[in-house]
N, C-alpha and C. Protein backbone atom coordinates (compact mmCIF):
# COMPACT_ATOMS: atom_id res chain seq x y z
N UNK A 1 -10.49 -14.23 -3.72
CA UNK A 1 -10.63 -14.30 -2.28
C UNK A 1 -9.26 -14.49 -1.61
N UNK A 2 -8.12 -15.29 -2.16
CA UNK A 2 -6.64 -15.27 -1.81
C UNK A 2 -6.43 -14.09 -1.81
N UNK A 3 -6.55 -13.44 -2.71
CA UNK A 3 -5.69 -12.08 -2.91
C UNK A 3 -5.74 -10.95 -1.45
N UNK A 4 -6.99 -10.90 -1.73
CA UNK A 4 -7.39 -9.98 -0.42
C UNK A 4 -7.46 -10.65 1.20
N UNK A 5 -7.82 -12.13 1.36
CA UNK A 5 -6.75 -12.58 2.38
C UNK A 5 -5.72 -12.69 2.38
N UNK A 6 -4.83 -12.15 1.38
CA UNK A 6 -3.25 -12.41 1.53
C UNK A 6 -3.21 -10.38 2.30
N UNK A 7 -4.03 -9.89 1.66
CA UNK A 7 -3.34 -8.37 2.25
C UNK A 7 -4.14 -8.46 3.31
N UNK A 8 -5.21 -8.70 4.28
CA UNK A 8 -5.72 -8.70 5.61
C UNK A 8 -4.65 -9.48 6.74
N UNK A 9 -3.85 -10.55 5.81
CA UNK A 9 -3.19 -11.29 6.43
C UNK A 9 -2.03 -10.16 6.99
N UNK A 10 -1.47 -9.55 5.80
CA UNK A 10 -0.10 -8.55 5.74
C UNK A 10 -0.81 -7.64 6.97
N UNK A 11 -2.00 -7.18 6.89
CA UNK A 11 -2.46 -6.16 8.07
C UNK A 11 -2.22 -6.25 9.43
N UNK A 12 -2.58 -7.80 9.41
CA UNK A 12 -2.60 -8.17 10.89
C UNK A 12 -1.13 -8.45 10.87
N UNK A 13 -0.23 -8.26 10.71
CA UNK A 13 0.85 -8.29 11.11
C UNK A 13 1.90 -7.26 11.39
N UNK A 14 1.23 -6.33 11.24
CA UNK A 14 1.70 -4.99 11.21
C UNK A 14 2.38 -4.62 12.84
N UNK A 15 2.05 -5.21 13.61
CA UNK A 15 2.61 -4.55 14.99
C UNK A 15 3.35 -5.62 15.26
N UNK A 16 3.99 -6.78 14.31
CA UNK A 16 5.18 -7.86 14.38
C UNK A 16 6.19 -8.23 13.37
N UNK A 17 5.91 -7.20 12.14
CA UNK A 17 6.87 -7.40 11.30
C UNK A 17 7.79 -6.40 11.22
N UNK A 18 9.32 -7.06 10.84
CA UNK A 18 10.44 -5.89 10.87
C UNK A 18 10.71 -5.24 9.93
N UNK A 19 11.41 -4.55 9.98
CA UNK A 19 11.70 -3.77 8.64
C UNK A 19 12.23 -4.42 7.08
N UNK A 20 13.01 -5.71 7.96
CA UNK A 20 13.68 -6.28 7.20
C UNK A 20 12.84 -7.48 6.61
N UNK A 21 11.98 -7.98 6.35
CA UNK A 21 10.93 -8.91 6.31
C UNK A 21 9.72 -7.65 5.45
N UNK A 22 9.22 -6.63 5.75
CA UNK A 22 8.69 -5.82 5.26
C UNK A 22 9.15 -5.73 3.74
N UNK A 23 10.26 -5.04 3.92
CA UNK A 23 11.13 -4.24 2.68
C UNK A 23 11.90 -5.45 1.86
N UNK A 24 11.96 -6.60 2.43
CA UNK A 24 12.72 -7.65 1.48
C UNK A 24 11.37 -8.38 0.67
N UNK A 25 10.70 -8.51 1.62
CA UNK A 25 9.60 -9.86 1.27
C UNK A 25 8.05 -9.40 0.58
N UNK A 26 7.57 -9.06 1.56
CA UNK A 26 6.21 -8.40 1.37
C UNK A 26 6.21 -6.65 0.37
N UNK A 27 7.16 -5.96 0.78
CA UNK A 27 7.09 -4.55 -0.62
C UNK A 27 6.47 -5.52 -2.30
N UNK A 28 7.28 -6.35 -2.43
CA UNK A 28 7.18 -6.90 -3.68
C UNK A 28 5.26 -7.23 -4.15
N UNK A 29 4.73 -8.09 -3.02
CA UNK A 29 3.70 -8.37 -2.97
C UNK A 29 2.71 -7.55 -3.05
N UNK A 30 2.97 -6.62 -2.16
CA UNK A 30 1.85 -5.35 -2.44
C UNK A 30 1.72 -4.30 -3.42
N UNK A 31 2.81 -4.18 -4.18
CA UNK A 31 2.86 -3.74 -5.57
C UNK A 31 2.66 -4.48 -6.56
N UNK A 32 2.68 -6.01 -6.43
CA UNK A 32 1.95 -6.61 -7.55
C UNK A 32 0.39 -7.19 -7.24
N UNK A 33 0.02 -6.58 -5.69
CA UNK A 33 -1.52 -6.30 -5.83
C UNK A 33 -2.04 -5.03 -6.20
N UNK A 34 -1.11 -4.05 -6.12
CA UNK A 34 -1.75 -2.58 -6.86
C UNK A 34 -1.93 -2.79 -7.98
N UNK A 35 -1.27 -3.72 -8.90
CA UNK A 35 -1.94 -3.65 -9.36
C UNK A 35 -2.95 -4.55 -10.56
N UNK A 36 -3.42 -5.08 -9.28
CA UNK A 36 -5.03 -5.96 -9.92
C UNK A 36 -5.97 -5.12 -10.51
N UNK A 37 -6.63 -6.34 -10.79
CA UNK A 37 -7.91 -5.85 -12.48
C UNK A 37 -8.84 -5.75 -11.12
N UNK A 38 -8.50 -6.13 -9.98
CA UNK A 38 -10.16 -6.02 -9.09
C UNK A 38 -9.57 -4.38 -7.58
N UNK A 39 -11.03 -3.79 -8.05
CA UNK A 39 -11.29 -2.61 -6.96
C UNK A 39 -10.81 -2.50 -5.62
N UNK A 40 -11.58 -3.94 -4.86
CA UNK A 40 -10.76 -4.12 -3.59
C UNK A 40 -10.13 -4.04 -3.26
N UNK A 41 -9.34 -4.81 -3.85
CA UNK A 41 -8.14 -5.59 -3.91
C UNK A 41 -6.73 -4.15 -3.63
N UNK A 42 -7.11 -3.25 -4.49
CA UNK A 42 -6.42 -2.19 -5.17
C UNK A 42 -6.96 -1.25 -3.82
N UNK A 43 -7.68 -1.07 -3.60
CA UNK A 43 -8.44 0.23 -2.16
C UNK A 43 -7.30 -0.39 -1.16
N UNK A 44 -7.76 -1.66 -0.97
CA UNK A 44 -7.00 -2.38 0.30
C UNK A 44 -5.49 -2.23 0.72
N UNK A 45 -4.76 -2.31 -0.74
CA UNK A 45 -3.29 -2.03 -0.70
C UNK A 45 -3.28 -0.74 -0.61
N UNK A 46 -4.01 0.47 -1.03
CA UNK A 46 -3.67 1.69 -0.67
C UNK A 46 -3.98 1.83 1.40
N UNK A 47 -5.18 0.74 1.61
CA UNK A 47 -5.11 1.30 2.95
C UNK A 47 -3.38 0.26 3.39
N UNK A 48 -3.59 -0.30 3.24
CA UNK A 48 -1.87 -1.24 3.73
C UNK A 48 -0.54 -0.46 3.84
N UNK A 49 -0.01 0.09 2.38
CA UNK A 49 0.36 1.00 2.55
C UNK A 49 0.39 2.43 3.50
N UNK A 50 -0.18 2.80 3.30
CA UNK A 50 -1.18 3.71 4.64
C UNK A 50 -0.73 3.59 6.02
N UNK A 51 -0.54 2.19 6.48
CA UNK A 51 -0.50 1.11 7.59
C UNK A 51 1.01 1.60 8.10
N UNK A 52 1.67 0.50 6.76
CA UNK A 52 3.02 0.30 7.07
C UNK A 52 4.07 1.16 6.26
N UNK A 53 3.70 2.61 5.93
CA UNK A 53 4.69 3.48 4.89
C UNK A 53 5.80 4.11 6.62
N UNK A 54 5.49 4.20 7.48
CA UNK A 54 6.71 4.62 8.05
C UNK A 54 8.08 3.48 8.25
N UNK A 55 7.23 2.13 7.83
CA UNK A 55 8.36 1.27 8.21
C UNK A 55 9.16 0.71 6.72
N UNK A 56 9.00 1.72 5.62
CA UNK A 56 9.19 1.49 4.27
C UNK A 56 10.89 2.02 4.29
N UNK A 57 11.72 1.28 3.70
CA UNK A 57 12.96 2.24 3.29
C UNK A 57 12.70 3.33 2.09
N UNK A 58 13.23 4.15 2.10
CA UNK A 58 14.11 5.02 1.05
C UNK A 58 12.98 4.68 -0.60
N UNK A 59 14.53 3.35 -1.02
CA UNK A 59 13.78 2.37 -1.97
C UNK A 59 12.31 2.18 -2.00
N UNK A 60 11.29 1.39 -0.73
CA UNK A 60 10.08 0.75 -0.95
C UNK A 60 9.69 2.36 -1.22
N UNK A 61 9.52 3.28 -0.06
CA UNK A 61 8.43 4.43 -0.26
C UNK A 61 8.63 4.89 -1.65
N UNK A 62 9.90 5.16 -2.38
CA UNK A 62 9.59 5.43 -4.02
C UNK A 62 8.93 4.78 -4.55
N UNK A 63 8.88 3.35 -4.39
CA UNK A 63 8.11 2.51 -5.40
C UNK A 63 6.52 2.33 -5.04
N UNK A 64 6.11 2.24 -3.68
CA UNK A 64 4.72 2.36 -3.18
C UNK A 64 4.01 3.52 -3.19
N UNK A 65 5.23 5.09 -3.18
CA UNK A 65 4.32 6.10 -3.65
C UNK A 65 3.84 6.12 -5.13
N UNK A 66 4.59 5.43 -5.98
CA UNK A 66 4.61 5.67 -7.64
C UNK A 66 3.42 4.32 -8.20
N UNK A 67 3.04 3.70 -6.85
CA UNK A 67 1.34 2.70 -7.23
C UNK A 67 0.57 3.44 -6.67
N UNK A 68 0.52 4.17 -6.04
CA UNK A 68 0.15 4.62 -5.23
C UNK A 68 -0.49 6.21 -5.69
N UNK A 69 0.35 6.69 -6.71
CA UNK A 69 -0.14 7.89 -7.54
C UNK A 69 -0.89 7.44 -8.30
N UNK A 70 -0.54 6.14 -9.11
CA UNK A 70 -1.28 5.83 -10.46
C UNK A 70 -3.26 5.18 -9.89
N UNK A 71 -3.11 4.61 -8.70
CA UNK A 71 -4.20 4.29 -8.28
C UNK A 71 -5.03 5.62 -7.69
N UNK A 72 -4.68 7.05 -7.64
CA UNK A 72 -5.36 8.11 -8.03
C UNK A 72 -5.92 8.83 -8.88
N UNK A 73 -5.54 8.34 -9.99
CA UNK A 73 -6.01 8.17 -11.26
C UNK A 73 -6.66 7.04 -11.88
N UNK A 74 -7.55 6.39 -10.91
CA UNK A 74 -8.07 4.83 -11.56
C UNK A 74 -9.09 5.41 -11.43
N UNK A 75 -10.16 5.01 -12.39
CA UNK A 75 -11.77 5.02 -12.70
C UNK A 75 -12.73 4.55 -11.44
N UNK A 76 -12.36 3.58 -10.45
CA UNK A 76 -13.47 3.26 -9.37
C UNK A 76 -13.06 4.54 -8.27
N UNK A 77 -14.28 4.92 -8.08
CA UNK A 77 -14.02 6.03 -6.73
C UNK A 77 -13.44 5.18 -5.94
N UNK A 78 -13.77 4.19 -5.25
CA UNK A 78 -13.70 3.86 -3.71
C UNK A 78 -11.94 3.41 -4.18
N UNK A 79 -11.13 3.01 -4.99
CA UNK A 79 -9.66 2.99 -4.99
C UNK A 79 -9.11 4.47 -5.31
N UNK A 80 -9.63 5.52 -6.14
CA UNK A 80 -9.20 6.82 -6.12
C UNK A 80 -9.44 7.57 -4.83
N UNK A 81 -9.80 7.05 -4.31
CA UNK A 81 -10.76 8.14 -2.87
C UNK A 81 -9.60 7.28 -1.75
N UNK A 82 -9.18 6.22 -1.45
CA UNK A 82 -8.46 5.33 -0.75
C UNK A 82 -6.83 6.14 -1.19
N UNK A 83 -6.58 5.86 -2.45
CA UNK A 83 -5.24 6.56 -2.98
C UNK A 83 -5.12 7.67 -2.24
N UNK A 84 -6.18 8.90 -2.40
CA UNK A 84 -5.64 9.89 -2.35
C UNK A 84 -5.92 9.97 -0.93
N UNK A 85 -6.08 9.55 0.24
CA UNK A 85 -6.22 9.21 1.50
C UNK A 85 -4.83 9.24 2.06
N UNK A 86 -4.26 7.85 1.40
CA UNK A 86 -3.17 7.60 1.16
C UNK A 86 -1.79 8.65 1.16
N UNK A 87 -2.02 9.08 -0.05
CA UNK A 87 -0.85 10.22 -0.50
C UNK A 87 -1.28 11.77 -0.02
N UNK A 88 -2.18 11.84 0.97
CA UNK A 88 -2.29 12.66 1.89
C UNK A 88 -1.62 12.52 3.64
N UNK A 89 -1.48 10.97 3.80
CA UNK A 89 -0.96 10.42 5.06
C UNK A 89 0.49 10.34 4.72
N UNK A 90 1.12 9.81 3.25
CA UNK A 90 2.38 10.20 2.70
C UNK A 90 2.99 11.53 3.06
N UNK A 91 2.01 12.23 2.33
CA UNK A 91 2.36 13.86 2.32
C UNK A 91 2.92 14.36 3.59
N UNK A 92 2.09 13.89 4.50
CA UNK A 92 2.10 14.49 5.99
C UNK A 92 3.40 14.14 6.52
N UNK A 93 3.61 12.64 6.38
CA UNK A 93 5.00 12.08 7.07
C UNK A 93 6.12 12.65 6.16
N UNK A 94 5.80 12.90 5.29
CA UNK A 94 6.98 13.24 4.37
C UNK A 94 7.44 15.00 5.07
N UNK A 95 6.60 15.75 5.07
CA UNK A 95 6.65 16.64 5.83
C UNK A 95 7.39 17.11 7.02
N UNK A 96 6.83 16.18 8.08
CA UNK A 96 7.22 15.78 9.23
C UNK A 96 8.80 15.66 9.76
């Protein structure tokens, strides 16, 4: 129940955190919730990601796209179906 109030927490902060607080502090955190033994937990950080990938440096977006692939390849639909959500909203900005 921490876990996933710790990433609702990261959500709601999304229209007050800087880049620098993002990419120093919290990148770390959400890649060592990608990758949990629990479903949620794992959907949730793909939507987070999702959230906050334009405010990612260089550095974070390599490392959040590369949890971010492997959780497209996980066995629960609802985190493969979230991933590839994900690395379709990637795709686009990357594009862009």
């Amino acid at each position: 129940m921490i876990r996933i109030q710790a990433i609702h927490f990261i959500n709601r902060l999304k229209d007050v955190l800087t880049k620098d607080v993002l990419n120093k502090q919290l990148v770390e955190i959400i890649l060592h919730l990608a990758e949990d033994p629990v479903p949620n937990i794992k959907f949730n950080i793909a939507k987070t990601v999702q959230e906050f990938y334009g405010k990612l440096t260089p550095g974070s977006k390599i490392k959040t796209e590369s949890a971010i692939q492997k959780m497209c390849n996980d066995s629960d639909f609802d985190v493969s179906h979230f991933a590839k959500r994900c690395m379709d909203h990637i795709n686009k900005m990357n594009r862009a």
